[in-house]
N, C-alpha and C. Protein backbone atom coordinates (compact mmCIF):
# COMPACT_ATOMS: atom_id res chain seq x y z
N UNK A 1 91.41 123.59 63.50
CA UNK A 1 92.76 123.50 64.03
C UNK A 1 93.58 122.61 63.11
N UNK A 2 95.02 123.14 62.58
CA UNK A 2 95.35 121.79 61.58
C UNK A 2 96.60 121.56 62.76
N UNK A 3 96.88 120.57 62.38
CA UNK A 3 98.59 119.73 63.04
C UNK A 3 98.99 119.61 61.85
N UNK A 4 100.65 119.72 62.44
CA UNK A 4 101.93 119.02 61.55
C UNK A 4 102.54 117.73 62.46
N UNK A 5 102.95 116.87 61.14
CA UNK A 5 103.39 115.80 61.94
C UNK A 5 104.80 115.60 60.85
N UNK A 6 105.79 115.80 62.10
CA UNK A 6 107.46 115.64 61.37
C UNK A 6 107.67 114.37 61.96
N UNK A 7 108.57 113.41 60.94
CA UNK A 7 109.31 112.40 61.22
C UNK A 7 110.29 112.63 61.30
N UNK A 8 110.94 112.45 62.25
CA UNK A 8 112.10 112.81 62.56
C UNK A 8 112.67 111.13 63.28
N UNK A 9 114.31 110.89 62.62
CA UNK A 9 114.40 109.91 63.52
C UNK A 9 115.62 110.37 65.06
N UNK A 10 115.20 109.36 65.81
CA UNK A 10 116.07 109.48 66.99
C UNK A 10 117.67 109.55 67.03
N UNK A 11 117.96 109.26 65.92
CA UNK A 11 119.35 108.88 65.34
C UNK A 11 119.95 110.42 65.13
N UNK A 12 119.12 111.18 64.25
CA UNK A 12 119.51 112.32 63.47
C UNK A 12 119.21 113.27 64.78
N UNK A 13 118.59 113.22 65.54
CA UNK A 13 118.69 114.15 67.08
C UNK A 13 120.19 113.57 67.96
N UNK A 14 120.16 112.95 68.02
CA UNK A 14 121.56 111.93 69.01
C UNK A 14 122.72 112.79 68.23
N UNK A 15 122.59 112.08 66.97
CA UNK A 15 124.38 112.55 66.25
C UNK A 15 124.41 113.96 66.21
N UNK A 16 123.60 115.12 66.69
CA UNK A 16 123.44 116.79 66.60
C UNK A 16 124.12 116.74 67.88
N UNK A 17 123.87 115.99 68.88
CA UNK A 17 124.05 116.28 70.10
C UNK A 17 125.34 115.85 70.62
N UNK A 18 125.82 117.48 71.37
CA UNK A 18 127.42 117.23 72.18
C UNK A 18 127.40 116.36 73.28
N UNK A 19 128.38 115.43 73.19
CA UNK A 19 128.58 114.65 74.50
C UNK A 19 128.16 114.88 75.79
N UNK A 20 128.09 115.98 75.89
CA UNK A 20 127.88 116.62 77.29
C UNK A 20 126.14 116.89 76.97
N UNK A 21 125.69 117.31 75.96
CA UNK A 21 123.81 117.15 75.99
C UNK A 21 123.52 115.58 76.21
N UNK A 22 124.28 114.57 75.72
CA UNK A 22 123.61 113.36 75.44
C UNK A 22 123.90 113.07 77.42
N UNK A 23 124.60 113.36 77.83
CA UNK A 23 124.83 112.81 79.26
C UNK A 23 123.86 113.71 80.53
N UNK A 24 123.41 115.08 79.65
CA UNK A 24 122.51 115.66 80.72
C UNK A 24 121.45 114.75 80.14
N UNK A 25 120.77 113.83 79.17
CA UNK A 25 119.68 113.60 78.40
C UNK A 25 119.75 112.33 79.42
N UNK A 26 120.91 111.51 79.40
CA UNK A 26 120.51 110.33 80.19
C UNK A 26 120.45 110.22 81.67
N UNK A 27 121.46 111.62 81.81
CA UNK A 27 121.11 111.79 83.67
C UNK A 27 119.79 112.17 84.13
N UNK A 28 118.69 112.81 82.91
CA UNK A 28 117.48 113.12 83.35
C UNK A 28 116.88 111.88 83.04
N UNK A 29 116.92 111.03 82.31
CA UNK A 29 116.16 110.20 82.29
C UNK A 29 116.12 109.04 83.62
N UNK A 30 117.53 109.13 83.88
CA UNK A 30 117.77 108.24 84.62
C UNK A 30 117.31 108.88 86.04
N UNK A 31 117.02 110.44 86.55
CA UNK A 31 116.28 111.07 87.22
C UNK A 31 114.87 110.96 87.49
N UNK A 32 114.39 110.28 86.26
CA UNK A 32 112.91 110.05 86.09
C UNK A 32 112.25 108.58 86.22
N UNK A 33 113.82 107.88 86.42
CA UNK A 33 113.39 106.61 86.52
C UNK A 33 113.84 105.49 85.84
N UNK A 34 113.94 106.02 84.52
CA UNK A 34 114.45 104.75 83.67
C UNK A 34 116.08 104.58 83.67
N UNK A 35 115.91 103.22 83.86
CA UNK A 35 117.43 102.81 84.16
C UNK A 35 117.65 101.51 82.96
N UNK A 36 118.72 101.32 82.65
CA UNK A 36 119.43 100.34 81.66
C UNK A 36 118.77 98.87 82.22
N UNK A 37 118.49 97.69 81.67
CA UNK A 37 118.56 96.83 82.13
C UNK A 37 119.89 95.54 81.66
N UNK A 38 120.90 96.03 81.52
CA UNK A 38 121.88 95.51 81.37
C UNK A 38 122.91 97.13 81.49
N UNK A 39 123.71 97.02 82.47
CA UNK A 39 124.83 98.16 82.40
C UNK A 39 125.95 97.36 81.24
N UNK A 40 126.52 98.52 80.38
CA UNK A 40 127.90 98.01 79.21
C UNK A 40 128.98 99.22 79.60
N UNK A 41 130.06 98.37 79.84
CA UNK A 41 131.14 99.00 79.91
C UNK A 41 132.24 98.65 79.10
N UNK A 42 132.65 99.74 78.63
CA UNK A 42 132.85 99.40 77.03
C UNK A 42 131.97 98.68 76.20
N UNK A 43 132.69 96.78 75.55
CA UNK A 43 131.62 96.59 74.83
C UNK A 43 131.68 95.11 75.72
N UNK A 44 131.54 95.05 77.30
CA UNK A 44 131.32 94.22 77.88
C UNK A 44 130.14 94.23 78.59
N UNK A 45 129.37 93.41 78.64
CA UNK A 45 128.05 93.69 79.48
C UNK A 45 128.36 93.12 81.04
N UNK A 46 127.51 93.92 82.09
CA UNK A 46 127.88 93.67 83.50
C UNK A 46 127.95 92.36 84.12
N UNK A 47 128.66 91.99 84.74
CA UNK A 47 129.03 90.48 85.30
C UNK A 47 127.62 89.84 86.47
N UNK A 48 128.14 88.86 86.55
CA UNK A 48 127.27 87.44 86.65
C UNK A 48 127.13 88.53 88.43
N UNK A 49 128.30 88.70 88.74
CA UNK A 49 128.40 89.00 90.76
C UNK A 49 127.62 90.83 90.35
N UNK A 50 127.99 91.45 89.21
CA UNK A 50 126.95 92.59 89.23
C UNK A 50 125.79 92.08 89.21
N UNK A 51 125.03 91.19 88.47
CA UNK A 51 123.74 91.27 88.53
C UNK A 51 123.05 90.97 89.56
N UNK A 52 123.71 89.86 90.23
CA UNK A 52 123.89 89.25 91.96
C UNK A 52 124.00 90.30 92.46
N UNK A 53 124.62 91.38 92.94
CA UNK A 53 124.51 92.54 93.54
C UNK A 53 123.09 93.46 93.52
N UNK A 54 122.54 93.52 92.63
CA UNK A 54 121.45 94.09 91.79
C UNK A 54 120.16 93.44 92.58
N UNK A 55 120.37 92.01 92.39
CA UNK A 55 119.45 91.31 93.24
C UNK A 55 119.16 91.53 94.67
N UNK A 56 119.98 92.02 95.30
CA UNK A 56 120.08 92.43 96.98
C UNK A 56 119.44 93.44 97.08
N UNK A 57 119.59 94.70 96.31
CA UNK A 57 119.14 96.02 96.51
C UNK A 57 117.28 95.55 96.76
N UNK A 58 117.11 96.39 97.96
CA UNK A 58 115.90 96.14 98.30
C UNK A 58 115.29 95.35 99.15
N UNK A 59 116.20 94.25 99.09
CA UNK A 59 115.96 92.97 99.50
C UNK A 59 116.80 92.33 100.81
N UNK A 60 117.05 93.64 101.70
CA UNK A 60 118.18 93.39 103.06
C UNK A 60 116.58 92.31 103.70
N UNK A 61 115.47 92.50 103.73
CA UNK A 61 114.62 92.22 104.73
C UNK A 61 114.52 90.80 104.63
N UNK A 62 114.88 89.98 103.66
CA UNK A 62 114.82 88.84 103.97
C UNK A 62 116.19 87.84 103.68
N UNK A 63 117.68 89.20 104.01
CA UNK A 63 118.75 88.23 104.96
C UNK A 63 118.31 88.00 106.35
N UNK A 64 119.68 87.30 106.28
CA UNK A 64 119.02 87.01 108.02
C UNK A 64 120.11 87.73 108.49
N UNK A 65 120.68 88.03 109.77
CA UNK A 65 121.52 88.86 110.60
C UNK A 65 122.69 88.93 110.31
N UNK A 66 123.30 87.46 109.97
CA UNK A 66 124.38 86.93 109.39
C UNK A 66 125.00 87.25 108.33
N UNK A 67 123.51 86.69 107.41
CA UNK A 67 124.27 87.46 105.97
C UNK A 67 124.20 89.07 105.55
N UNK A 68 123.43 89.85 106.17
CA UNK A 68 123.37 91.00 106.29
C UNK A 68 125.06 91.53 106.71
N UNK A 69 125.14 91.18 107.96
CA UNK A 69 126.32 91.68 108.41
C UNK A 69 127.87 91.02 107.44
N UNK A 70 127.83 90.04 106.55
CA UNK A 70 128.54 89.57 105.89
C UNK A 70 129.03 90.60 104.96
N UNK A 71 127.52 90.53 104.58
CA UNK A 71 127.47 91.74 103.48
C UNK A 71 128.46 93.17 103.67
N UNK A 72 127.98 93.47 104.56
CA UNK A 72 128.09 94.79 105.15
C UNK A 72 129.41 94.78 105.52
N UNK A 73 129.90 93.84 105.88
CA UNK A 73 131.48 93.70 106.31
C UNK A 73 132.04 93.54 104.67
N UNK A 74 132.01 93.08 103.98
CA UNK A 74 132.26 92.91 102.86
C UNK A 74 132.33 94.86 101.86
N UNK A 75 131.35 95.25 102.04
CA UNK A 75 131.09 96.57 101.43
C UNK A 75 132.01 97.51 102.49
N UNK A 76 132.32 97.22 103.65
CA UNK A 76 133.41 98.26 104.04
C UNK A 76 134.50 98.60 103.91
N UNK A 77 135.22 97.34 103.05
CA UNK A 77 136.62 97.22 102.66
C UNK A 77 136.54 98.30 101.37
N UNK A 78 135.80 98.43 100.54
CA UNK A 78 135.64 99.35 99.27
C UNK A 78 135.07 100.57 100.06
C-alpha cells in the first residue's frame, strides 16, 4: 500500500475560501464544540463584565435566590 503525504498550509486553504465557506467552517466547528477562548470584536477583545458573564453560565446552582433573581431581573430589560 503506498501513501502520499501533501503539505499543505492552513493559510493557503483559508485565503481560497469565500466568506460565506469560512463562516459555514466556523459554525460547524463551533457545532462540534470548539469555541474561542477569548471572543474579538473587531480588534477589541471581550470585556472584563463579558468574561464575568461567561463565569455564570452553568453555575445558577450555587446563587442563592437573590442573586439568581437579580440576575434574571437584570437579563429582562435586554
Amino acid at each position: 500500500m503506498s501513501y502520499i503525504s501533501i503539505d499543505i498550509d492552513i493559510d493557503e486553504i483559508l485565503c481560497e475560501m469565500s466568506s460565506k465557506e469560512k463562516q459555514k467552517l466556523v459554525d460547524d466547528l463551533y457545532g462540534d464544540g470548539y469555541i474561542p477562548t477569548k471572543l474579538v470584536v473587531g480588534d477589541v477583545f471581550s470585556s472584563d463584565f463579558d468574561e464575568a458573564c461567561e463565569k455564570l453560565k452553568g453555575n445558577s446552582w450555587r446563587l442563592t435566590n437573590e442573586e439568581e433573581e437579580f440576575i434574571l431581573n437584570i437579563s429582562k430589560r435586554f
